[in-house]
C-alpha atoms as a PDB file:
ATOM      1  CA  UNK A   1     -87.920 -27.633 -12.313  1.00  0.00           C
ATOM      2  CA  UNK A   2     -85.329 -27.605  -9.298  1.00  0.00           C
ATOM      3  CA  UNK A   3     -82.845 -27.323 -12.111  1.00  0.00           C
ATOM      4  CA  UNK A   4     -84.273 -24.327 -13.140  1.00  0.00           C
ATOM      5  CA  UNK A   5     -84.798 -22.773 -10.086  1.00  0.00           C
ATOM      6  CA  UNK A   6     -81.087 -23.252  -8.873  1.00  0.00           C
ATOM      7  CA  UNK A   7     -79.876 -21.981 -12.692  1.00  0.00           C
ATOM      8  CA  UNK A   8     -82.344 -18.872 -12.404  1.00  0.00           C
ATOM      9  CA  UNK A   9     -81.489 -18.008  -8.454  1.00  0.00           C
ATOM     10  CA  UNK A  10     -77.633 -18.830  -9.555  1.00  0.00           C
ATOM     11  CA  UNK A  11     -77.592 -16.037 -12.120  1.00  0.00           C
ATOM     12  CA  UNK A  12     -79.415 -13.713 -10.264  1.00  0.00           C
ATOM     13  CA  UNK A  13     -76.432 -14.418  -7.372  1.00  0.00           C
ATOM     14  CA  UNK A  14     -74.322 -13.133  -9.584  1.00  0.00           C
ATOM     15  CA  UNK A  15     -76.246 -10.481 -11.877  1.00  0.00           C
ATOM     16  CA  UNK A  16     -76.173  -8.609  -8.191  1.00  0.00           C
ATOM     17  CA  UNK A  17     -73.620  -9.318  -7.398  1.00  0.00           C
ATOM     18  CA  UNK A  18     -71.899  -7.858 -10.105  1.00  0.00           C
ATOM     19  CA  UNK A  19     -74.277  -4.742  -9.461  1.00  0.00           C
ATOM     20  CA  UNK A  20     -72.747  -4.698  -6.080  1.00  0.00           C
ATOM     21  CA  UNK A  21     -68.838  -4.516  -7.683  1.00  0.00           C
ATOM     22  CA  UNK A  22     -70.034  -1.565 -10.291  1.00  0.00           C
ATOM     23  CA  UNK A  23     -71.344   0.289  -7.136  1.00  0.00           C
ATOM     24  CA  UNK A  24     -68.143  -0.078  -5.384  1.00  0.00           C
ATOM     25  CA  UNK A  25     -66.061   0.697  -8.246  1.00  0.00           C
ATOM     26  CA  UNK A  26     -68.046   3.952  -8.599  1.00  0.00           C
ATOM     27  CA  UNK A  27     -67.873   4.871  -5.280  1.00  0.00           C
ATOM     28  CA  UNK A  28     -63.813   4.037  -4.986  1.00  0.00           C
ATOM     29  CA  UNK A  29     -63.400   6.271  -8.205  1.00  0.00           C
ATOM     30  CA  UNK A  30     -65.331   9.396  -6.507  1.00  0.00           C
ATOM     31  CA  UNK A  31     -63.468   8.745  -3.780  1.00  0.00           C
ATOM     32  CA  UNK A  32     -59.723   8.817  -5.737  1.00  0.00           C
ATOM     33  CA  UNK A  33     -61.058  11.828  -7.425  1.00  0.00           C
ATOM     34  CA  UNK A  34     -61.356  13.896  -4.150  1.00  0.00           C
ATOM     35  CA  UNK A  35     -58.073  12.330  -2.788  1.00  0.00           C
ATOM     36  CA  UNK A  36     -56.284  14.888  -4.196  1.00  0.00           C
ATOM     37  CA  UNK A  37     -58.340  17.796  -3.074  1.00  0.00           C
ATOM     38  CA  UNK A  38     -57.697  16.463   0.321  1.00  0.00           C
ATOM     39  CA  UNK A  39     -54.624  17.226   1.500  1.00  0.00           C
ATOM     40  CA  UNK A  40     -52.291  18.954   3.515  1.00  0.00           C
ATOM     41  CA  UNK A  41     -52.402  22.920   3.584  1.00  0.00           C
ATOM     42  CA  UNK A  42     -49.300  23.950   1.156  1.00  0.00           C
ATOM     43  CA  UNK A  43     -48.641  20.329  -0.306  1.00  0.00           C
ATOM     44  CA  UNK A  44     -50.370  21.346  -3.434  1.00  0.00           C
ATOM     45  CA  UNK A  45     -48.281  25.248  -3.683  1.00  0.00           C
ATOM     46  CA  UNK A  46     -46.138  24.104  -6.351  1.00  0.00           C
ATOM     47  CA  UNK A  47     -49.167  22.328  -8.300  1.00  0.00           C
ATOM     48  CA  UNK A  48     -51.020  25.685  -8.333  1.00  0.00           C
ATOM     49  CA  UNK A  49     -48.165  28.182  -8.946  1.00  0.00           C
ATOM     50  CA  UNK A  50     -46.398  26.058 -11.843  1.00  0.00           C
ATOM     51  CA  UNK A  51     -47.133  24.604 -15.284  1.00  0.00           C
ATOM     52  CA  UNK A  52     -45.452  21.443 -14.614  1.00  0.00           C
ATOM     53  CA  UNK A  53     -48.427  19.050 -13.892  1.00  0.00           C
ATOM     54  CA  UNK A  54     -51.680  21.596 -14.217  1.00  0.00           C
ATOM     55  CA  UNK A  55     -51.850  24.032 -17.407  1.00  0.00           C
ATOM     56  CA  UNK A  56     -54.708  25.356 -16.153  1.00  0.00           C
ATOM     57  CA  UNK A  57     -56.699  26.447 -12.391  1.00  0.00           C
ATOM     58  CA  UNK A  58     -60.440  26.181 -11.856  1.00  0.00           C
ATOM     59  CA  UNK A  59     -61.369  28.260  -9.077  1.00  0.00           C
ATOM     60  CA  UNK A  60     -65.017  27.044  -7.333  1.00  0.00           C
ATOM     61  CA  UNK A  61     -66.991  30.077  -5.666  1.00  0.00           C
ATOM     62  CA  UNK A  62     -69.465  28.609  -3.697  1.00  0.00           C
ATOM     63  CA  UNK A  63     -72.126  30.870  -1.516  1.00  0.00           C
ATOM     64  CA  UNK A  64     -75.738  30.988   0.291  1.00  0.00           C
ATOM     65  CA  UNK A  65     -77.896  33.827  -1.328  1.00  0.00           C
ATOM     66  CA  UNK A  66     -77.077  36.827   0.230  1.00  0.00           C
ATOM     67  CA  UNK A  67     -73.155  35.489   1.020  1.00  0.00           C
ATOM     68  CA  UNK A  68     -72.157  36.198  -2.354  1.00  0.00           C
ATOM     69  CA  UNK A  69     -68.879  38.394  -2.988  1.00  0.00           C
ATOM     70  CA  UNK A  70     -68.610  41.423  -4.319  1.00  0.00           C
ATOM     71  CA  UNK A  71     -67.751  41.458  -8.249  1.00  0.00           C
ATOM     72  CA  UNK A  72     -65.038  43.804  -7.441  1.00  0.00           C
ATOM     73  CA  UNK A  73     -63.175  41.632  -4.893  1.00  0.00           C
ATOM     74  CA  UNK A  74     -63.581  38.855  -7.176  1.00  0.00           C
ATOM     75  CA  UNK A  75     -62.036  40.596  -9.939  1.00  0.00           C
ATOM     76  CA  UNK A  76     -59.150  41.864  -7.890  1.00  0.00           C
ATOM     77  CA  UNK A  77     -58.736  38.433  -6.931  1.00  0.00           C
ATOM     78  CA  UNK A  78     -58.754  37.068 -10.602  1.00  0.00           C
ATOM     79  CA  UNK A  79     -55.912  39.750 -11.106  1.00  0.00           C
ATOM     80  CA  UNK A  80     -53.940  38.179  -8.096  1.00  0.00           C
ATOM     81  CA  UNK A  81     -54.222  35.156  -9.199  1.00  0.00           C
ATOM     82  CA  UNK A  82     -53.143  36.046 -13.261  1.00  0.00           C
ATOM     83  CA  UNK A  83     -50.427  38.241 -11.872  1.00  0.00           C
ATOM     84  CA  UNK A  84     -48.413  35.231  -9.600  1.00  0.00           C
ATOM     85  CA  UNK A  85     -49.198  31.713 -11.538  1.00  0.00           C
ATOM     86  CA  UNK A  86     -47.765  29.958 -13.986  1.00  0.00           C
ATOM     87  CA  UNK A  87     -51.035  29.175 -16.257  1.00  0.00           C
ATOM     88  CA  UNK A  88     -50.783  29.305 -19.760  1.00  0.00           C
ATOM     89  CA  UNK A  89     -54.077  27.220 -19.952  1.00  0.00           C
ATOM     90  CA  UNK A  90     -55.943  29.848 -18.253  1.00  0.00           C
ATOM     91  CA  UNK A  91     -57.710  30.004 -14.863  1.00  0.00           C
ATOM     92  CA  UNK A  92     -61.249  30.086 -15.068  1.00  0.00           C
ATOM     93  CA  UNK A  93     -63.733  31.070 -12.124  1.00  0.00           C
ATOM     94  CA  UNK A  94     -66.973  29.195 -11.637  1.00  0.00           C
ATOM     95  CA  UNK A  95     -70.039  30.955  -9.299  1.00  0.00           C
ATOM     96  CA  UNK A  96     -72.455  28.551  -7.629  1.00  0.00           C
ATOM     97  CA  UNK A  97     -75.250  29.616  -5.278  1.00  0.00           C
ATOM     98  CA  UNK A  98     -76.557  26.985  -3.167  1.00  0.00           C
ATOM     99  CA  UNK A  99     -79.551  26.388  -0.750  1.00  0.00           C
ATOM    100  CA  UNK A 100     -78.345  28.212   3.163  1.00  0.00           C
ATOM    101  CA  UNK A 101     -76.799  25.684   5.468  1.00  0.00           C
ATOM    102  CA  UNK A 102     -78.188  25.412   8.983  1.00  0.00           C
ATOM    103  CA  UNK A 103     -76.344  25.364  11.818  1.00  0.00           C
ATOM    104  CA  UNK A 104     -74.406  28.496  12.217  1.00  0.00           C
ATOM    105  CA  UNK A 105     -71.584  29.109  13.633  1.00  0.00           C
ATOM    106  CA  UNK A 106     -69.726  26.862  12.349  1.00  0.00           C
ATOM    107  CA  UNK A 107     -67.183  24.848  12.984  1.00  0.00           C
ATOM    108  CA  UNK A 108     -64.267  23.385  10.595  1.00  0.00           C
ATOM    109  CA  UNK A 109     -65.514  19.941  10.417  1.00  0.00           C
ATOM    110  CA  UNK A 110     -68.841  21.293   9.633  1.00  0.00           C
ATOM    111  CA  UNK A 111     -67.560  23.814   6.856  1.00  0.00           C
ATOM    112  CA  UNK A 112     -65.788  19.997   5.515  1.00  0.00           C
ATOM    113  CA  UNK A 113     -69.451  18.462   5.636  1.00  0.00           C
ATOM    114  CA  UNK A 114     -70.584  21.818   3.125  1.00  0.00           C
ATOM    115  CA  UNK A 115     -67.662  21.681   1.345  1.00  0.00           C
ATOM    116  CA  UNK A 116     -68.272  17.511   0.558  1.00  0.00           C
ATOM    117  CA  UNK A 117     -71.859  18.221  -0.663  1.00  0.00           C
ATOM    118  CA  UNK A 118     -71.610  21.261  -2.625  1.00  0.00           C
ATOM    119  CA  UNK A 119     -67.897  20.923  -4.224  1.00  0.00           C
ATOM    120  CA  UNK A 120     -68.461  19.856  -8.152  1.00  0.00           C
ATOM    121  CA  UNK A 121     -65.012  20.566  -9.463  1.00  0.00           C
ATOM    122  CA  UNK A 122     -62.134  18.476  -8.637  1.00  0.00           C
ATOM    123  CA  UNK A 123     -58.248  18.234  -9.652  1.00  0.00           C
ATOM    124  CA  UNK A 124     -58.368  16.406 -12.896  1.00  0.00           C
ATOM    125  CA  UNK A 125     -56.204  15.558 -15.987  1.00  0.00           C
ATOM    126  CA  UNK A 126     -53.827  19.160 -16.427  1.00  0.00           C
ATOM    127  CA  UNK A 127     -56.347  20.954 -14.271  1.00  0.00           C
ATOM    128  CA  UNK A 128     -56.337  21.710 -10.703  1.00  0.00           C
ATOM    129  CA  UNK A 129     -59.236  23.071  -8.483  1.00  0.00           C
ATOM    130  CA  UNK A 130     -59.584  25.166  -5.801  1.00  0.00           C
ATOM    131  CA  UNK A 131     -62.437  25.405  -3.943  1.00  0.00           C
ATOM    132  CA  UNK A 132     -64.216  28.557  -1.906  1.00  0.00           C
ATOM    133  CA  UNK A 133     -66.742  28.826   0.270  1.00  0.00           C
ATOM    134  CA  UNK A 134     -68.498  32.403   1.347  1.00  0.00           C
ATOM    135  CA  UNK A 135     -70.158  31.084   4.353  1.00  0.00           C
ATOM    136  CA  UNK A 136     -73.591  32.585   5.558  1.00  0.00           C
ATOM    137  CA  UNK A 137     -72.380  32.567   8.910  1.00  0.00           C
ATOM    138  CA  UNK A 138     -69.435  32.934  11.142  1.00  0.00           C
ATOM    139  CA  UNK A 139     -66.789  30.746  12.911  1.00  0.00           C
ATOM    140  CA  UNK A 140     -67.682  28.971  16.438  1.00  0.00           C
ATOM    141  CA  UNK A 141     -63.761  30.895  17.238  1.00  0.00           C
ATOM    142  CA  UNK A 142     -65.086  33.649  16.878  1.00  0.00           C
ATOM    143  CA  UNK A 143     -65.222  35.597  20.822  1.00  0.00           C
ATOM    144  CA  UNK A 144     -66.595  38.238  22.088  1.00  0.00           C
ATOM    145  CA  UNK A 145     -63.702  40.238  21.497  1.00  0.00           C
ATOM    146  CA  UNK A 146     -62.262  38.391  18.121  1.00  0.00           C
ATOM    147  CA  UNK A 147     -63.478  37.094  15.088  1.00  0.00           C
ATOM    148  CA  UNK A 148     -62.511  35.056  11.974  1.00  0.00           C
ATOM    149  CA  UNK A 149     -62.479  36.324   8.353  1.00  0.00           C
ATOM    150  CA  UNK A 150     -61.510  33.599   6.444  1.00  0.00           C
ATOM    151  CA  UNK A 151     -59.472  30.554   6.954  1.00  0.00           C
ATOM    152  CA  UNK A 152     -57.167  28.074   4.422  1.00  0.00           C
ATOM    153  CA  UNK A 153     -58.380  24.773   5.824  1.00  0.00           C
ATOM    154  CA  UNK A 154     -56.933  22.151   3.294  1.00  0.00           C
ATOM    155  CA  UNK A 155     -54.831  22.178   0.209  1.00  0.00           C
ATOM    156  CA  UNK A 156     -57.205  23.705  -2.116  1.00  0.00           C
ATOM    157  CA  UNK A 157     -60.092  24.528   0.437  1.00  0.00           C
ATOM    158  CA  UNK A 158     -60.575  27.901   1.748  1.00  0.00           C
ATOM    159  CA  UNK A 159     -63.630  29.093   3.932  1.00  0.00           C
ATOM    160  CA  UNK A 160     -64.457  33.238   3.519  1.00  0.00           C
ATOM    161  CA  UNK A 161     -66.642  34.098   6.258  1.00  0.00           C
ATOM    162  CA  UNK A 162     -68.443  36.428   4.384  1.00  0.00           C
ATOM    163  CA  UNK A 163     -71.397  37.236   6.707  1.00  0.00           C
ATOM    164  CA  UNK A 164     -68.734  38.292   9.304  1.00  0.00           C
ATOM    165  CA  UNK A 165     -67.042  40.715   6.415  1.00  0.00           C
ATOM    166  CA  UNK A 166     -70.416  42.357   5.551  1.00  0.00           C
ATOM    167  CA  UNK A 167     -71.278  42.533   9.127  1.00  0.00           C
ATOM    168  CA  UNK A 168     -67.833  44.055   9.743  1.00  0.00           C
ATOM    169  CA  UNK A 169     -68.089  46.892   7.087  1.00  0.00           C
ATOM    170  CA  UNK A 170     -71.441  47.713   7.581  1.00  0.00           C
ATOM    171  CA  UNK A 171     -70.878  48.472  11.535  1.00  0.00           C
ATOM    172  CA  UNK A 172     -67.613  50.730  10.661  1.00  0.00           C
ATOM    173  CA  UNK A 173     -67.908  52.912   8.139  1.00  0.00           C
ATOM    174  CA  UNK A 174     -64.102  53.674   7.212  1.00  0.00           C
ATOM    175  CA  UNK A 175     -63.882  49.748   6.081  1.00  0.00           C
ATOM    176  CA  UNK A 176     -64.492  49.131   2.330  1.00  0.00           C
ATOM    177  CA  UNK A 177     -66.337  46.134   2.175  1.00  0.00           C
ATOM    178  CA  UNK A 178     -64.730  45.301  -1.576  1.00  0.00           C
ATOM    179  CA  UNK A 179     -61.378  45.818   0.448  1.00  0.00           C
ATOM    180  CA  UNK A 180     -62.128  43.708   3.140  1.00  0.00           C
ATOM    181  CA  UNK A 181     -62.936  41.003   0.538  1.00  0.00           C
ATOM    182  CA  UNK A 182     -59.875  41.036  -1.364  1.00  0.00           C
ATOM    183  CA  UNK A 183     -57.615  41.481   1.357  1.00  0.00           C
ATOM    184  CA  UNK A 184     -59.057  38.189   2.744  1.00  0.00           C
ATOM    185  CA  UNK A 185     -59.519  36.127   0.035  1.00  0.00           C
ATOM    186  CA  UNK A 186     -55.677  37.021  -0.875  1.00  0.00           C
ATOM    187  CA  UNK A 187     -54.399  36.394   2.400  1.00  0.00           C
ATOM    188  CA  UNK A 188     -55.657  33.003   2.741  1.00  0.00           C
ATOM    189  CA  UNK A 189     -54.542  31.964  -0.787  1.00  0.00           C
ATOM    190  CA  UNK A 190     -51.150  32.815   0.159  1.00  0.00           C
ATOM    191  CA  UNK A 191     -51.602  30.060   2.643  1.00  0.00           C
ATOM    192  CA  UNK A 192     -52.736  28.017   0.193  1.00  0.00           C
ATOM    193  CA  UNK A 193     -49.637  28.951  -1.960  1.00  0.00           C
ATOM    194  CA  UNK A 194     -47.556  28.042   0.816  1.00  0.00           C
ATOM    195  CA  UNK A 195     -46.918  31.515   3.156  1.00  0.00           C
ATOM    196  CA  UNK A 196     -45.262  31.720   5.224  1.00  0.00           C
ATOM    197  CA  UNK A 197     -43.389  28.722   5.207  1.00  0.00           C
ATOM    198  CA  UNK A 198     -46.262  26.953   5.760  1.00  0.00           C
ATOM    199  CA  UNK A 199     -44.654  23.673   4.778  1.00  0.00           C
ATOM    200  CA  UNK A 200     -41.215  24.628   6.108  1.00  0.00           C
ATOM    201  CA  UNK A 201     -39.727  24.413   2.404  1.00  0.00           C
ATOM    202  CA  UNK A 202     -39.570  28.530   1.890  1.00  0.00           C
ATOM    203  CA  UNK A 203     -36.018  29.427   0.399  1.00  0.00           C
ATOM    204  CA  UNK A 204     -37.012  32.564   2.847  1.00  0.00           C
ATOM    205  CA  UNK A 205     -37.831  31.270   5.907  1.00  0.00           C
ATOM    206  CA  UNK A 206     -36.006  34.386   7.988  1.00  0.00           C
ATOM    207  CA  UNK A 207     -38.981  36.343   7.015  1.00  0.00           C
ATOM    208  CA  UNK A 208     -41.650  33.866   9.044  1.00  0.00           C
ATOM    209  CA  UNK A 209     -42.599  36.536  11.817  1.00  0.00           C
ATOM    210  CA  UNK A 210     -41.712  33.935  15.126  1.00  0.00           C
ATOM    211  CA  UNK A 211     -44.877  35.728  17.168  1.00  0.00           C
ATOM    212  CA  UNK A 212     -47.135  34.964  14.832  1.00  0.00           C
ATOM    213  CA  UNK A 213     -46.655  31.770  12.959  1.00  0.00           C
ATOM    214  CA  UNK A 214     -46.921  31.004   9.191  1.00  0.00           C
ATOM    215  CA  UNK A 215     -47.118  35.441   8.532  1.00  0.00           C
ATOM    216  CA  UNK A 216     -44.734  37.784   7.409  1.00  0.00           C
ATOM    217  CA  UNK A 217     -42.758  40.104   9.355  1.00  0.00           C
ATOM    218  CA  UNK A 218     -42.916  42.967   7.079  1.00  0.00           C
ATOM    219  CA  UNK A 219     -45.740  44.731   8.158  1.00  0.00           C
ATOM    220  CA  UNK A 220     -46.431  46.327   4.483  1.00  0.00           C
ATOM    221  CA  UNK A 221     -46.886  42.224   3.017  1.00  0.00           C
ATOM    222  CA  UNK A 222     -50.348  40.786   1.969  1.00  0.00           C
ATOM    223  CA  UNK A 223     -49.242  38.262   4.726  1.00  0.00           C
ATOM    224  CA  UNK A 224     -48.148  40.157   7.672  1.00  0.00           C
ATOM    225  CA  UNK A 225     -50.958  38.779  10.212  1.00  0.00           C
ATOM    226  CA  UNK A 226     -52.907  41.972  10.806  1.00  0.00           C
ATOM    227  CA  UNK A 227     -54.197  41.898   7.266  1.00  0.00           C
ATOM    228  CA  UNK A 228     -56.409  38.772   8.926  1.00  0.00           C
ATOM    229  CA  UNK A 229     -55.995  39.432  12.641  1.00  0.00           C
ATOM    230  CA  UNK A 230     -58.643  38.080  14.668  1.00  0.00           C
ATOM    231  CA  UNK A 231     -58.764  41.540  16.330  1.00  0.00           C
ATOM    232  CA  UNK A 232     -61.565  43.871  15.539  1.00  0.00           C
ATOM    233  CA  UNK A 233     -59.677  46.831  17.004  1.00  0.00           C
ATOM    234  CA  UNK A 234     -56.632  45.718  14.046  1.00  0.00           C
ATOM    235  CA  UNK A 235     -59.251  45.137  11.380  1.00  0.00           C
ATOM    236  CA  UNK A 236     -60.390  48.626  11.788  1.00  0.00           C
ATOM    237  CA  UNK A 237     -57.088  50.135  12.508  1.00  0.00           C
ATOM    238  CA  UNK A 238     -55.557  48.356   9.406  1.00  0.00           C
ATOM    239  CA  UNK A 239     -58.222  49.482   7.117  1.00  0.00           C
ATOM    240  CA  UNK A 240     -58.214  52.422   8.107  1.00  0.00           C
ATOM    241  CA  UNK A 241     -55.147  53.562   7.288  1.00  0.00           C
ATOM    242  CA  UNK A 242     -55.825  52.072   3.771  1.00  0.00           C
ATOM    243  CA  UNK A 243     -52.988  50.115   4.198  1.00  0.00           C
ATOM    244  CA  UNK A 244     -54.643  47.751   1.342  1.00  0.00           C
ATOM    245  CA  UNK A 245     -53.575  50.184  -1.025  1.00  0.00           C
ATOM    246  CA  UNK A 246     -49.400  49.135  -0.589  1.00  0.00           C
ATOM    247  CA  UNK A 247     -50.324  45.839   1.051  1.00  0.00           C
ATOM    248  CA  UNK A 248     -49.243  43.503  -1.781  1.00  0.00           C
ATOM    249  CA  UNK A 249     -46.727  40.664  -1.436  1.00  0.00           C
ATOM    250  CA  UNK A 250     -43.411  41.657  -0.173  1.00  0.00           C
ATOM    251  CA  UNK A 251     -40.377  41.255  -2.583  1.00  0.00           C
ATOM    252  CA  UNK A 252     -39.262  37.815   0.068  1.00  0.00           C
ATOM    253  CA  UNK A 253     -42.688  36.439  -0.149  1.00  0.00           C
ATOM    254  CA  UNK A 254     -42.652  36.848  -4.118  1.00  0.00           C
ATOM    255  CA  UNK A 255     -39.687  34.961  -4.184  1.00  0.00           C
ATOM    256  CA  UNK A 256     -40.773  32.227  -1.980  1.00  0.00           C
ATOM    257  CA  UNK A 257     -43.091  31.257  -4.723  1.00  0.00           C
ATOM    258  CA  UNK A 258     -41.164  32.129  -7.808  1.00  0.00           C
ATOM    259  CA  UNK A 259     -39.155  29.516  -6.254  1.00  0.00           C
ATOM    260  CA  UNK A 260     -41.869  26.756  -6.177  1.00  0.00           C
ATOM    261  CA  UNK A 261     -43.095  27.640 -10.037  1.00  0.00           C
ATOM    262  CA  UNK A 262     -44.708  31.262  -9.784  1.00  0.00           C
ATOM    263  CA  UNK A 263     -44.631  33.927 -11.772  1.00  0.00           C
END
């Protein structure tokens, strides 16, 4: 009988413990899979713009109810995106709505916490992911006398303070709300591509306007830093000389990512 009981306790030793390894294992791999979604703003500019290790882009909209984009500014973004990579697999756009966080404002390491339990797609195989939040809230920068529209926090994470965009247009009446959307969620992809010299590899790094780091100096670019000042006075000034309307990527900036694999 002691036999038995020191066979049957000696397999159950290792039954769990093998239960133990499998856990592990699975936990390591989830791990590795986000590894690569957690990088370095610009590291990942040539993996997005080129063809030579992702055919394809999946692009993760994530938002509260009531933080949700416009369809416009989505589809203007969509064009953006067509019109500068290098897909030929395609880049497909999936919407999820999810349950309000608490806790507003927030702060970065907060928007990493909401990012960690909502993300679902992750770089994998020939595709890449990028993921965006439109937050229900706005930034803990954000003064009395400046705010935050959006920031590019991580190599394919991006935070859209959406709340803080509706709140913006809805208080002054010359901003489009759709415009305000695009122009943001453009702007901080280009960060995410790599503007302006970002990672210090642009073959155009005279164009990196020295008062205002990691922007363009020519005012009419997508990346010149009044198309996301912090400035509320800019914001309305900017928009209101529907500047948006000639405010694409200048002819340097294009280059800068032709360079790195873009169309």
């Amino acid at each position: 009988m002691k036999h038995f009981n020191r066979t049957f306790f000696s397999l159950l030793f290792v039954f769990l413990l093998v239960i133990s390894c499998k856990k592990d294992d699975n936990t390591s791999s989830v791990e590795d899979l986000k590894a690569e979604n957690r990088k370095a703003l610009g590291v990942s500019a040539e993996d997005i713009l080129s063809d030579d290790t992702y055919s394809s882009l999946s692009v993760e909209l994530v938002y509260p109810e009531f933080s949700k984009p416009t369809d416009e500014a989505i589809a203007n973004f969509r064009s953006f995106l067509e019109e500068r990579l290098n897909k030929p697999g395609g880049i497909t756009f999936t919407e999820t709505q999810i349950t309000s966080p608490t806790g507003t404002p927030y702060d970065i390491d907060e928007i990493k916490t909401i990012e960690d339990e909502n993300r679902t797609l992750y770089t994998e195989g020939d595709d890449i992911s990028v993921y965006i939040f439109f937050a229900n809230g706005n930034s803990t920068n954000d003064t009395s006398t400046s705010v935050t529209l959006g920031t590019a926090y991580l190599n394919t994470s991006i935070v859209i303070y959406e709340r803080t965009l509706q709140d913006f247009a809805a208080n002054n009446p010359t901003i489009n709300l759709i415009d305000l959307e695009t122009v943001t969620l453009e702007h901080e992809f280009g960060h995410i591509l790599g503007l302006v010299n970002i990672q210090g590899d642009d073959i155009h790094s005279d164009h990196e306007d020295p008062a205002h780091g990691k922007h363009c100096v020519v005012e009419e670019c997508l990346m010149y830093f009044e198309s996301n000042t912090n400035r509320p006075a800019a914001i309305v000034e900017y928009f209101s000389n529907q500047r948006r309307s000639v405010s694409g990527l200048d002819p340097l900036c294009i280059a800068d990512l032709q360079a790195k694999g873009g169309k």
